[in-house]
C-alpha atoms as a PDB file:
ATOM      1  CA  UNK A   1      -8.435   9.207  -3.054  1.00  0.00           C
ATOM      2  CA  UNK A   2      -5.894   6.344  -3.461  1.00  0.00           C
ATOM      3  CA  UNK A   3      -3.342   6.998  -0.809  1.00  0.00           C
ATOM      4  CA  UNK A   4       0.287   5.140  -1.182  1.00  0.00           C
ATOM      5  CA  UNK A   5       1.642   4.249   2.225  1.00  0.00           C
ATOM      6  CA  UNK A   6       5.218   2.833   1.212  1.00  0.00           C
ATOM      7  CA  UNK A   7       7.356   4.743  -1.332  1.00  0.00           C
ATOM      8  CA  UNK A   8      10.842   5.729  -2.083  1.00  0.00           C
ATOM      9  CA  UNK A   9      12.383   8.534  -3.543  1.00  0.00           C
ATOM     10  CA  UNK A  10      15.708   9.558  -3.369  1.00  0.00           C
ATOM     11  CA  UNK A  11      18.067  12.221  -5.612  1.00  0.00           C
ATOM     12  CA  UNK A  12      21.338  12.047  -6.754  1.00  0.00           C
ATOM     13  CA  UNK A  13      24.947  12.372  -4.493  1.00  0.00           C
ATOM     14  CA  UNK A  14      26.306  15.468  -3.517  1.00  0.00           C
ATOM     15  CA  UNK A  15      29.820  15.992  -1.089  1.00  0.00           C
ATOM     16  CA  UNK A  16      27.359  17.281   1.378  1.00  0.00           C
ATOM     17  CA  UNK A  17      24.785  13.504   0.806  1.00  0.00           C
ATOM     18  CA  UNK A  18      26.995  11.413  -0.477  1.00  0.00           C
ATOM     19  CA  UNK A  19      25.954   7.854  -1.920  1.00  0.00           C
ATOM     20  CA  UNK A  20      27.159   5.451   1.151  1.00  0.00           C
ATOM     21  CA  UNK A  21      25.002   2.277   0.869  1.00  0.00           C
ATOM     22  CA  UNK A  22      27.223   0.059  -1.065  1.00  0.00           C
ATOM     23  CA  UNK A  23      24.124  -3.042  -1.279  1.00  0.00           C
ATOM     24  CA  UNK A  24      21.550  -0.343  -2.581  1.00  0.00           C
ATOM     25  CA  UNK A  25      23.934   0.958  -4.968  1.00  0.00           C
ATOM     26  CA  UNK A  26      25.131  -2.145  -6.027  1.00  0.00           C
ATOM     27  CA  UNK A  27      22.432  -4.592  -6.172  1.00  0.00           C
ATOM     28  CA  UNK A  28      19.173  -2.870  -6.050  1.00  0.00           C
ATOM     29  CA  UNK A  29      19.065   0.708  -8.132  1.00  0.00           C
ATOM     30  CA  UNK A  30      21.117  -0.848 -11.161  1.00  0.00           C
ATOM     31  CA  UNK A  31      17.892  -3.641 -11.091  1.00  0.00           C
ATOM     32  CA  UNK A  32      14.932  -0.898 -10.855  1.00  0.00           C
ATOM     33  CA  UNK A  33      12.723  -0.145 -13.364  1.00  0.00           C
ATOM     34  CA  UNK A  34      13.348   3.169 -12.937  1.00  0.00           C
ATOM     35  CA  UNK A  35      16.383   5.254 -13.310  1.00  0.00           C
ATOM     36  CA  UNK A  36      19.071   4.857 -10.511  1.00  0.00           C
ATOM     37  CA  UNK A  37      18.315   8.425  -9.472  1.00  0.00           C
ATOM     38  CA  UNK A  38      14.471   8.494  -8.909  1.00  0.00           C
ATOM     39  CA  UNK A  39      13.020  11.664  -7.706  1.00  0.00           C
ATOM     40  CA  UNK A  40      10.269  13.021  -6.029  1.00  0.00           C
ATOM     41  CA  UNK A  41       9.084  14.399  -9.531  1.00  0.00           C
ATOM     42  CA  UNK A  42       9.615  11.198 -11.160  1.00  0.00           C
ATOM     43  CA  UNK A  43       7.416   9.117  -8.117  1.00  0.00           C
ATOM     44  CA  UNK A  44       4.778  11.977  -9.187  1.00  0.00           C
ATOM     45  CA  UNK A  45       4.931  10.590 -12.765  1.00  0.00           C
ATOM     46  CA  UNK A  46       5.008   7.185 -11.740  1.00  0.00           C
ATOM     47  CA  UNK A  47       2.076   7.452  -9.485  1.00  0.00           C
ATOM     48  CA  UNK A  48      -0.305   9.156 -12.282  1.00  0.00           C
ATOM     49  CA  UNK A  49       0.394   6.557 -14.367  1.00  0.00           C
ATOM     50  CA  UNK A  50      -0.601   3.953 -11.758  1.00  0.00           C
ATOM     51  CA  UNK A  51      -3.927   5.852 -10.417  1.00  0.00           C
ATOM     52  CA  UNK A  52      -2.397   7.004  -7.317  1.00  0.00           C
ATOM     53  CA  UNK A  53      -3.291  10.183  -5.706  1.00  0.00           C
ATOM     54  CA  UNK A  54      -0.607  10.693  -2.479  1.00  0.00           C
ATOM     55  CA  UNK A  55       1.678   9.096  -1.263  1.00  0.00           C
ATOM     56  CA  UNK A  56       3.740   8.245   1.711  1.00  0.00           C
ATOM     57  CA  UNK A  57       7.846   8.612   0.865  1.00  0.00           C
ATOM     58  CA  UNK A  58       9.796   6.460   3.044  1.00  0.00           C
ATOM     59  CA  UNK A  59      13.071   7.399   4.048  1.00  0.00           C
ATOM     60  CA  UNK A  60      15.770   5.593   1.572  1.00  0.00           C
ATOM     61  CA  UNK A  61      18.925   5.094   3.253  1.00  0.00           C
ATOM     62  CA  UNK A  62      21.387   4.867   0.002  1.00  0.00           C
ATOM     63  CA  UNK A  63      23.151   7.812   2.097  1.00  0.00           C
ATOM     64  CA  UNK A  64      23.733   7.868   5.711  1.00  0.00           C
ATOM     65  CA  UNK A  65      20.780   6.344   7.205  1.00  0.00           C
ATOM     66  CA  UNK A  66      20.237   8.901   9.432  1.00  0.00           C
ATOM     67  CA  UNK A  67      20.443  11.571   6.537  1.00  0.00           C
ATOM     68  CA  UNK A  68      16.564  12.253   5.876  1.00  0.00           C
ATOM     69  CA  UNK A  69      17.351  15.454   3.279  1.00  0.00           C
ATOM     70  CA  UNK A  70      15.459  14.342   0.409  1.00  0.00           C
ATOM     71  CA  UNK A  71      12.426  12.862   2.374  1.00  0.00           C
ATOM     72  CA  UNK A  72      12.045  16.249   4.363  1.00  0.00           C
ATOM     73  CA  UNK A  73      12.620  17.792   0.547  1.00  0.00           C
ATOM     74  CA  UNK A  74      10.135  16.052  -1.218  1.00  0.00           C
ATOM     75  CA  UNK A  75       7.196  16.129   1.119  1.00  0.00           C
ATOM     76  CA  UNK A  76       7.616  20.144   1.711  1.00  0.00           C
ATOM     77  CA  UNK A  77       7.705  20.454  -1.848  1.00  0.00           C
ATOM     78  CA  UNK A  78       4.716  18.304  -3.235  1.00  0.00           C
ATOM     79  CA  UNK A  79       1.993  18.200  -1.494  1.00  0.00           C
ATOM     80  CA  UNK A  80       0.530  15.055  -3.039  1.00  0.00           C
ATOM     81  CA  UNK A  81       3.132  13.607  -0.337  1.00  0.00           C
ATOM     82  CA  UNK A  82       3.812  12.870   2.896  1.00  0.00           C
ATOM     83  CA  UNK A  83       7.235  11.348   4.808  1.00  0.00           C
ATOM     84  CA  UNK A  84       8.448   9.227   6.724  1.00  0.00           C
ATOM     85  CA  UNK A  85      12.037   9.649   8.147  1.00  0.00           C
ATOM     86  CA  UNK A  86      14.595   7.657   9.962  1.00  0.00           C
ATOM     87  CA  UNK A  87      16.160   8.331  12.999  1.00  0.00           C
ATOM     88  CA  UNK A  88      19.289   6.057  15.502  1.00  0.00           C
ATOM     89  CA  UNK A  89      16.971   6.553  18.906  1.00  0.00           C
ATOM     90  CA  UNK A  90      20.184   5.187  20.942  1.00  0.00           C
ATOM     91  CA  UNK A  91      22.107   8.330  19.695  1.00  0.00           C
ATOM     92  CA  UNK A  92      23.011  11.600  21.495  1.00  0.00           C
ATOM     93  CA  UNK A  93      20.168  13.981  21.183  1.00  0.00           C
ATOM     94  CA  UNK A  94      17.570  11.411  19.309  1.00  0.00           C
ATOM     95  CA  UNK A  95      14.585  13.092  21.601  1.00  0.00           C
ATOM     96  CA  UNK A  96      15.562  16.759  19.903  1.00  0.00           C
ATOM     97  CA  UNK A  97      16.095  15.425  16.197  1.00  0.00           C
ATOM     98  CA  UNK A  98      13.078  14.066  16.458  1.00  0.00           C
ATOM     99  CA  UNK A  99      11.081  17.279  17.469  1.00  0.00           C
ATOM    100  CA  UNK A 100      12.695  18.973  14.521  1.00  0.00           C
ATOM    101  CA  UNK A 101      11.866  16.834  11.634  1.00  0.00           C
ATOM    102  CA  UNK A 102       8.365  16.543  12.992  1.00  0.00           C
ATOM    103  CA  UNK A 103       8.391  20.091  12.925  1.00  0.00           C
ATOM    104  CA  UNK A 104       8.424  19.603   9.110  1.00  0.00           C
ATOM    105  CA  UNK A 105       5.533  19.937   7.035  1.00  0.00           C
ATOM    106  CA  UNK A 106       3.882  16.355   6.028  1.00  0.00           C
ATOM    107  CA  UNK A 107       6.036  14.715   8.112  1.00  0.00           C
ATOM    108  CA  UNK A 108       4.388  11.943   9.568  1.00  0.00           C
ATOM    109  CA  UNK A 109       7.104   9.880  11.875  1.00  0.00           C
ATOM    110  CA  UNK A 110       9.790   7.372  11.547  1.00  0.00           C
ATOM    111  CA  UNK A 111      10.837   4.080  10.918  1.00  0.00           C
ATOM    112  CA  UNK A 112      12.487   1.345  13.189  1.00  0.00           C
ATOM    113  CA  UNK A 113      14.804  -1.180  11.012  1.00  0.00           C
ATOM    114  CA  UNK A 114      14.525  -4.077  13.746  1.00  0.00           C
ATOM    115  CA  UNK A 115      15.544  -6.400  10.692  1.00  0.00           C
ATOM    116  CA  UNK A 116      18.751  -5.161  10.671  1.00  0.00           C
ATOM    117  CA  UNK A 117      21.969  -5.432  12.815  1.00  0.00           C
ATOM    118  CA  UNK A 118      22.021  -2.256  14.780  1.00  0.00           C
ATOM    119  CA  UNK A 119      25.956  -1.619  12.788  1.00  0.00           C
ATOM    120  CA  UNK A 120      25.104  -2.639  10.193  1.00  0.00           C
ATOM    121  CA  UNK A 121      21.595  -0.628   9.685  1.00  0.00           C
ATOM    122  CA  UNK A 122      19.669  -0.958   6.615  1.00  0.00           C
ATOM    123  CA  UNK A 123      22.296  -2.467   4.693  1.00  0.00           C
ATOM    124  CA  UNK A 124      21.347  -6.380   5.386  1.00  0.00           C
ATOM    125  CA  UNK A 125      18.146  -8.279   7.207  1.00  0.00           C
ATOM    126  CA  UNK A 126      19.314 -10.515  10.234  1.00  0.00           C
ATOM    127  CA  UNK A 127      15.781 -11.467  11.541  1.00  0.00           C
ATOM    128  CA  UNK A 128      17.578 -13.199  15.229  1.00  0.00           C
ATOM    129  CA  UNK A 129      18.270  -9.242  15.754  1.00  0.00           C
ATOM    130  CA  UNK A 130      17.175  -8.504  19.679  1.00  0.00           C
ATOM    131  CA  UNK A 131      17.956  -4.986  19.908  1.00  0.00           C
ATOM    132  CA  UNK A 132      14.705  -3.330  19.357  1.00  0.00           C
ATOM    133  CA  UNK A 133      13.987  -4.632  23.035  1.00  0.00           C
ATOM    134  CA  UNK A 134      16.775  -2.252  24.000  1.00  0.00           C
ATOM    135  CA  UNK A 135      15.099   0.910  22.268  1.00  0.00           C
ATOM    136  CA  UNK A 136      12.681   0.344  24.403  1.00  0.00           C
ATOM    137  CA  UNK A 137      14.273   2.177  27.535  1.00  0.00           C
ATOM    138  CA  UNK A 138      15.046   5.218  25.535  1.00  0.00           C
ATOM    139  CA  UNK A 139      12.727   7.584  27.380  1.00  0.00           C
ATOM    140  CA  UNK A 140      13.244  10.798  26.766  1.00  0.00           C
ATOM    141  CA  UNK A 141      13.141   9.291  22.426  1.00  0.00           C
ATOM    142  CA  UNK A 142       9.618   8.048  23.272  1.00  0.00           C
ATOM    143  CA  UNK A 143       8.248  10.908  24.965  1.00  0.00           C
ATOM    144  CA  UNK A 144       9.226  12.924  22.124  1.00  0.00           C
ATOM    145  CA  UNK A 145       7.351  10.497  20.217  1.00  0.00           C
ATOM    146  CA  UNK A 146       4.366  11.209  21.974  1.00  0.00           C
ATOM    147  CA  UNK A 147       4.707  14.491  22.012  1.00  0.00           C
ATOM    148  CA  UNK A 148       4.908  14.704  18.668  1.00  0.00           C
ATOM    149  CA  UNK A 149       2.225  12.522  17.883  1.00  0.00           C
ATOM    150  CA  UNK A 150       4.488  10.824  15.274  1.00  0.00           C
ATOM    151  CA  UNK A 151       3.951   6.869  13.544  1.00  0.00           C
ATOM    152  CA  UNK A 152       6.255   4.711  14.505  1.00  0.00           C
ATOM    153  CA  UNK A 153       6.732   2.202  11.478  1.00  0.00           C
ATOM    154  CA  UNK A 154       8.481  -1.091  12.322  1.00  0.00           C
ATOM    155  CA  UNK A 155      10.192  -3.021   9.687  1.00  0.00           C
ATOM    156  CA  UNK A 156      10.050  -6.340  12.085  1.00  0.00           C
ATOM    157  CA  UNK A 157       9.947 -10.392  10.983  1.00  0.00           C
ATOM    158  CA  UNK A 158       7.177 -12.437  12.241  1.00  0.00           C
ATOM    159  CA  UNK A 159       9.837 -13.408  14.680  1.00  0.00           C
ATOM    160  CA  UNK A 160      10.215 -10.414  16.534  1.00  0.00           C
ATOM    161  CA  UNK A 161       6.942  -9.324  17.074  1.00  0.00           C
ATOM    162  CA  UNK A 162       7.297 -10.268  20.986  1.00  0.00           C
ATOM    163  CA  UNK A 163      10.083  -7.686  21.207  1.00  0.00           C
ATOM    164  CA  UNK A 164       7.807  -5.205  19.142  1.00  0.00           C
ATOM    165  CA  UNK A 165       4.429  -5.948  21.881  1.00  0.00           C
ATOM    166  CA  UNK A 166       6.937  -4.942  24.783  1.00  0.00           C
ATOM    167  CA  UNK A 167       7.733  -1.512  22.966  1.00  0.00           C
ATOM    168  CA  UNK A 168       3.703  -1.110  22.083  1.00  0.00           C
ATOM    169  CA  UNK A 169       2.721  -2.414  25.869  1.00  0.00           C
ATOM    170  CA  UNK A 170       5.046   0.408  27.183  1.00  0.00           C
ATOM    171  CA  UNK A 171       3.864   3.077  24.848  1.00  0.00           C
ATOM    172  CA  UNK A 172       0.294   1.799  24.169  1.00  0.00           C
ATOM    173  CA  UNK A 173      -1.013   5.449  23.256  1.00  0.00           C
ATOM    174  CA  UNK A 174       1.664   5.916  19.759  1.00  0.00           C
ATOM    175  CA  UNK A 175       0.112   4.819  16.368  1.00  0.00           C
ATOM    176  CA  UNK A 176       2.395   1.701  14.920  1.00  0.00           C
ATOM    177  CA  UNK A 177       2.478   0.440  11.478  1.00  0.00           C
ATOM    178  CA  UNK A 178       4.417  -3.120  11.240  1.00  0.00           C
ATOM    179  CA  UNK A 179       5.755  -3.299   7.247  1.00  0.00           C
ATOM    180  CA  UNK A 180       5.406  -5.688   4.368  1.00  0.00           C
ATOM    181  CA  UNK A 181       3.110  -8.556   5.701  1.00  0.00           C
ATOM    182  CA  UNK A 182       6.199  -8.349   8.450  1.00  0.00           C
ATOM    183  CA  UNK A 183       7.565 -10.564   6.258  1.00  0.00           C
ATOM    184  CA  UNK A 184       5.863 -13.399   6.494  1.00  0.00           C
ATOM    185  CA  UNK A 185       6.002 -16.215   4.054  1.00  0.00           C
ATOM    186  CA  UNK A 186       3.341 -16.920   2.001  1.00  0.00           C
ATOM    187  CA  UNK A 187       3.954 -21.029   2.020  1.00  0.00           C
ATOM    188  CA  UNK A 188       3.086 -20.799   6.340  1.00  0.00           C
ATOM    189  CA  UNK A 189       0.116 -20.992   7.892  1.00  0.00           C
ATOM    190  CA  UNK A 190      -0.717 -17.151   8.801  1.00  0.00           C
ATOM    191  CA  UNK A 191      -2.485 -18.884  11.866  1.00  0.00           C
ATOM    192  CA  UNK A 192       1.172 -19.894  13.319  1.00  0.00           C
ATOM    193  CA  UNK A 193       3.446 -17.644  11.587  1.00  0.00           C
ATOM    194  CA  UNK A 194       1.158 -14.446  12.546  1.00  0.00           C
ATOM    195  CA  UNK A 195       0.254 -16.028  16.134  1.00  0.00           C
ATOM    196  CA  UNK A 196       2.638 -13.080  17.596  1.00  0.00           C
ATOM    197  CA  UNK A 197       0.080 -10.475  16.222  1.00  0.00           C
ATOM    198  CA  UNK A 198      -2.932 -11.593  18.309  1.00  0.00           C
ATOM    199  CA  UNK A 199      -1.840  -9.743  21.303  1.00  0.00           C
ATOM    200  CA  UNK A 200      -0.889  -6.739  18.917  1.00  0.00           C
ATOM    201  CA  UNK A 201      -4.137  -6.027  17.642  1.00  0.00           C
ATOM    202  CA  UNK A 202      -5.566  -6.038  20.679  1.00  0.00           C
ATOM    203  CA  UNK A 203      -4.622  -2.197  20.657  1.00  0.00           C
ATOM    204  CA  UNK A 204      -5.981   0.021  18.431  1.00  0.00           C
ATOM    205  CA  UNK A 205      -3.196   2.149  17.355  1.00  0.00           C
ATOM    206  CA  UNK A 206      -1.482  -0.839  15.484  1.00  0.00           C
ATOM    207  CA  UNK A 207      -1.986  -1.498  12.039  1.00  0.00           C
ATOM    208  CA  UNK A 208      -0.477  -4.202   9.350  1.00  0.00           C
ATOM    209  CA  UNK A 209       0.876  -3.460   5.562  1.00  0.00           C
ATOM    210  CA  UNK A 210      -0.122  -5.360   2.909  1.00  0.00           C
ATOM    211  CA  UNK A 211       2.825  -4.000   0.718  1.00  0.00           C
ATOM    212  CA  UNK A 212       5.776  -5.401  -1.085  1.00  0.00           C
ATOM    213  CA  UNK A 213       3.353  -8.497  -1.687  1.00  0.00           C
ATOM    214  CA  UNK A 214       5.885 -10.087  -4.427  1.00  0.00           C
ATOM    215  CA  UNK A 215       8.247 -10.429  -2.059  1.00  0.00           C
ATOM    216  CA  UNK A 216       5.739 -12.407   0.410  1.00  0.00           C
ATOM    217  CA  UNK A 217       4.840 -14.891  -2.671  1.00  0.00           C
ATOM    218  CA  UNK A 218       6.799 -17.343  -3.751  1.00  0.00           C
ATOM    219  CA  UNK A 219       4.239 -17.279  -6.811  1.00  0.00           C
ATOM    220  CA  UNK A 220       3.944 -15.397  -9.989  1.00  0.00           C
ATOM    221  CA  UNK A 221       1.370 -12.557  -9.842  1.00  0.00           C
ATOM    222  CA  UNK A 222      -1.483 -12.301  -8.853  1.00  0.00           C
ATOM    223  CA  UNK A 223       0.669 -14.123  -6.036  1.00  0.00           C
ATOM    224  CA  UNK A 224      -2.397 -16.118  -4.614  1.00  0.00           C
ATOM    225  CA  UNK A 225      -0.425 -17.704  -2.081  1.00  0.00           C
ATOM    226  CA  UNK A 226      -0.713 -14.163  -0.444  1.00  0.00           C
ATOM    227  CA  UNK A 227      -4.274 -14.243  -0.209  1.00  0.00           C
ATOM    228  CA  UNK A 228      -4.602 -15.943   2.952  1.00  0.00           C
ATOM    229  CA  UNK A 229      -2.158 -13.734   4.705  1.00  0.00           C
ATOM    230  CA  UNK A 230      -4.101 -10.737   3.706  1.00  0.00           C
ATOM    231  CA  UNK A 231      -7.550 -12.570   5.071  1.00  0.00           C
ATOM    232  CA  UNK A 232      -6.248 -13.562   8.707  1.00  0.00           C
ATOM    233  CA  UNK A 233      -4.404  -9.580   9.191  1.00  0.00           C
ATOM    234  CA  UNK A 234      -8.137  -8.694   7.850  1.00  0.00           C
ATOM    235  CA  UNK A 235      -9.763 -11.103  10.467  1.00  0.00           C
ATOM    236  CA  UNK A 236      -8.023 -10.043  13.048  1.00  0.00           C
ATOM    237  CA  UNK A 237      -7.076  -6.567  12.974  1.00  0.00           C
ATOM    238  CA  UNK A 238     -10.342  -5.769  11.015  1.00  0.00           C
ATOM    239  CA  UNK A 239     -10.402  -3.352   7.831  1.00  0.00           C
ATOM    240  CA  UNK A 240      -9.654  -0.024   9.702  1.00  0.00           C
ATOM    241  CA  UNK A 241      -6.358  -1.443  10.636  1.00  0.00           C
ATOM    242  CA  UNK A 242      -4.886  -3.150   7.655  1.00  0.00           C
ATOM    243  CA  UNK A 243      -3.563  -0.883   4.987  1.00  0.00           C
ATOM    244  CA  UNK A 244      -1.618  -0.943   1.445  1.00  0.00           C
ATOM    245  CA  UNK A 245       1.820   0.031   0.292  1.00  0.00           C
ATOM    246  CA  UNK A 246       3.201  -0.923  -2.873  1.00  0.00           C
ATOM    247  CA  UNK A 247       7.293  -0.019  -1.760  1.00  0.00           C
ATOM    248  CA  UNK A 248       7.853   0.833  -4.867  1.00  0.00           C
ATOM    249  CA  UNK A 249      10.143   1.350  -6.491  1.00  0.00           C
ATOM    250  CA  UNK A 250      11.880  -1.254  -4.894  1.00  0.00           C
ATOM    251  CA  UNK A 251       9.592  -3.924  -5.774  1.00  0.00           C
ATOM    252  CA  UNK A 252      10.236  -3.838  -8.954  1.00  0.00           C
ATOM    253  CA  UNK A 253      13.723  -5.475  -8.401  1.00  0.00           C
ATOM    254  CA  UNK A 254      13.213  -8.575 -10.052  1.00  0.00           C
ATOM    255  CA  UNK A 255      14.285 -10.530  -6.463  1.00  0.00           C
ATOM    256  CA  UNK A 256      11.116  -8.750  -5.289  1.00  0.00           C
ATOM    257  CA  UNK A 257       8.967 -10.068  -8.052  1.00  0.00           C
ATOM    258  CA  UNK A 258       9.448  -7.277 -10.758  1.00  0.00           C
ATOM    259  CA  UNK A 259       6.280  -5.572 -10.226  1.00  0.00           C
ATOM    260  CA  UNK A 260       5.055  -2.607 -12.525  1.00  0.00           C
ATOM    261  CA  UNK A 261       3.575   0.291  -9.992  1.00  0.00           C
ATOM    262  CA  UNK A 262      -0.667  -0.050 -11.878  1.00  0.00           C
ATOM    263  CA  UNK A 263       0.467  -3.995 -10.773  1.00  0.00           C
ATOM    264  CA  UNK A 264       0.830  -3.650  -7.039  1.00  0.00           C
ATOM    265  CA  UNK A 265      -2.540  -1.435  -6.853  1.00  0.00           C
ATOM    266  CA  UNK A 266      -4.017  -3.816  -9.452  1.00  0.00           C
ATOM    267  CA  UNK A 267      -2.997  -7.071  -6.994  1.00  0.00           C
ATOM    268  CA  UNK A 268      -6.210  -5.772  -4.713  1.00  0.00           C
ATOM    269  CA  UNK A 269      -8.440  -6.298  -7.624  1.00  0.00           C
ATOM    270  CA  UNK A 270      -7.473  -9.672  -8.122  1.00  0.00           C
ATOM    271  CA  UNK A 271      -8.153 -10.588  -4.484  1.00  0.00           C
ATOM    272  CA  UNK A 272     -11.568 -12.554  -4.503  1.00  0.00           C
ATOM    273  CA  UNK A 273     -12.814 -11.648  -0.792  1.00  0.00           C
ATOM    274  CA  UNK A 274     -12.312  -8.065  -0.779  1.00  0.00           C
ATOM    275  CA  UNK A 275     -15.348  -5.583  -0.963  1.00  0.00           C
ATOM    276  CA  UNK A 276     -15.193  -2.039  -2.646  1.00  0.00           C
ATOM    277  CA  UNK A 277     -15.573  -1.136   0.892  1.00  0.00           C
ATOM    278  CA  UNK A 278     -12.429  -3.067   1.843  1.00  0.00           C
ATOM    279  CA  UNK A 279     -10.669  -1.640  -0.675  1.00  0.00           C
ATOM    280  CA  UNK A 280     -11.201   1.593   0.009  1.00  0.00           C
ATOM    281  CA  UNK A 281      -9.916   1.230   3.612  1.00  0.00           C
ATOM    282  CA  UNK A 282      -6.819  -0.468   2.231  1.00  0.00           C
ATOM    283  CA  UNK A 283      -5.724   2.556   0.142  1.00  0.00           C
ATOM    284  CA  UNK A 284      -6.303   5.361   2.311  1.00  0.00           C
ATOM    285  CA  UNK A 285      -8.826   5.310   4.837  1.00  0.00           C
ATOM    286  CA  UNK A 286      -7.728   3.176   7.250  1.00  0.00           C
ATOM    287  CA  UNK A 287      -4.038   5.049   7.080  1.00  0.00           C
ATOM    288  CA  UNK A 288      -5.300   8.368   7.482  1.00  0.00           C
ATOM    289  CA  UNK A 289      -7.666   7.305  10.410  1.00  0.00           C
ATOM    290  CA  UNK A 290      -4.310   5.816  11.749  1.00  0.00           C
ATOM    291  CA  UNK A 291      -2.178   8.922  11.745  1.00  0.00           C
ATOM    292  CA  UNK A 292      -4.820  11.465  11.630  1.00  0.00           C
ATOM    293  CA  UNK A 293      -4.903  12.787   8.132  1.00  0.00           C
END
């Protein structure tokens, strides 16, 4: 079964979840290929079309970013998918809001935008941003995290990966999933620009997506210049630890390439070096190893 690790979904504003993400609003749901209200039922359709059997919905902050309504929503209601919320671990009772949206079925754990300025969350990238080094001392939020069992996702740029082995050194025993080829670009050498990682996969519980791959190239598809990318995070964190996410719909943005969803499944096909076997690993099995599916 083809397992999608990086979706979004998201449904339309209410008073109660209002619409507050002025740069998703304004310059990436008007460029979708989608409609600017895409559903969970409308991801279904999407991922029929494209071959895909589950998949993972990633929390899509176009309200509040700390409002996970629809992602708790869609995964209780379809059970072709799982979630993946977001939470402000610096904030008053993080430790307790945690424990109650794992409590929630399919929910599978949260994700970390170190790429963004902490006030400024998930509405630009800043990759000098320091202050996932600071989340580190939030006990009581990682012992809830441990507790819970839940995946901590980091959405982190090659250039913070040192920040992101202090918070896996401290917490070696949580499962971590680093986003997007943690974007890398696809004209550097993977050997420097991925040298932070060799310490990271040293631990077992950390695992690389190859997702959003578009936006990695700075070629037209198949986006070759990706290749090599995928064969060092395959090299060194082996196939149980390297998995595939398409993020769409967001990739379809034309800034992110303008990918079709059958395309970003397709992209492993086109991928000279990979085995049936690798393939296989990449969408699903070596994600459901990872969180225990």
């Amino acid at each position: 079964m083809v397992l999608d690790t990086h979706t979004h979904a998201w449904g339309p504003p209410t008073p109660e979840h209002p619409w507050t993400n002025g740069p998703l609003v304004e310059n990436f749901t008007d460029h979708f290929s989608t409609d600017v209200v895409y559903t969970a039922d409308k991801l279904l359709a999407d991922m029929d079309d494209a071959g895909i059997d589950e998949a993972v919905v990633v929390g899509y902050p176009i309200t509040d970013w700390t409002d996970n309504w629809y992602t708790v929503k869609a995964a209780e209601e379809h059970e072709r998918l799982y979630a993946v919320s977001m939470i402000d671990q610096f904030a008053d009772g993080a430790a307790a809001t945690l424990r109650e949206l794992m409590d929630h079925d399919r929910m599978l754990g949260f994700r970390l935008g170190a790429v963004c300025p902490y006030d400024e969350m998930w509405e630009r990238f800043d990759y000098e941003q320091t202050w996932l080094r600071d989340a580190v001392g939030e006990e009581a939020f990682w012992a809830a995290a441990r507790e819970t069992d839940a995946l901590v996702q980091l959405m982190a740029h090659t250039s913070q990966l040192d920040q992101a082995l202090e918070l896996v050194e401290t917490y070696p025993d949580l499962a971590y999933a680093f986003d997007h080829f943690a974007h890398a670009d696809a004209a550097d050498d993977p050997a420097e620009s991925y040298a932070a990682f060799e310490p990271l996969a040293e631990y077992d519980r950390v695992a690389v997506k190859v997702s959003e791959v578009a936006h990695t190239s700075n070629e037209a598809y198949p986006y070759e210049d990706a290749f090599d990318h995928l064969r060092w995070l395959l090299d060194t964190f082996g196939r149980d630890r390297v998995v595939w996410g398409s993020d769409f719909p967001n990739v379809s943005h034309p800034e992110f390439g303008g990918m079709t969803y059958p395309e970003t499944l397709a992209w492993l096909e086109e991928v000279p070096f990979l085995s049936d076997r690798d393939r296989e690993a990449l969408t699903g099995g070596a994600f459901r190893d990872l969180v225990g599916l």
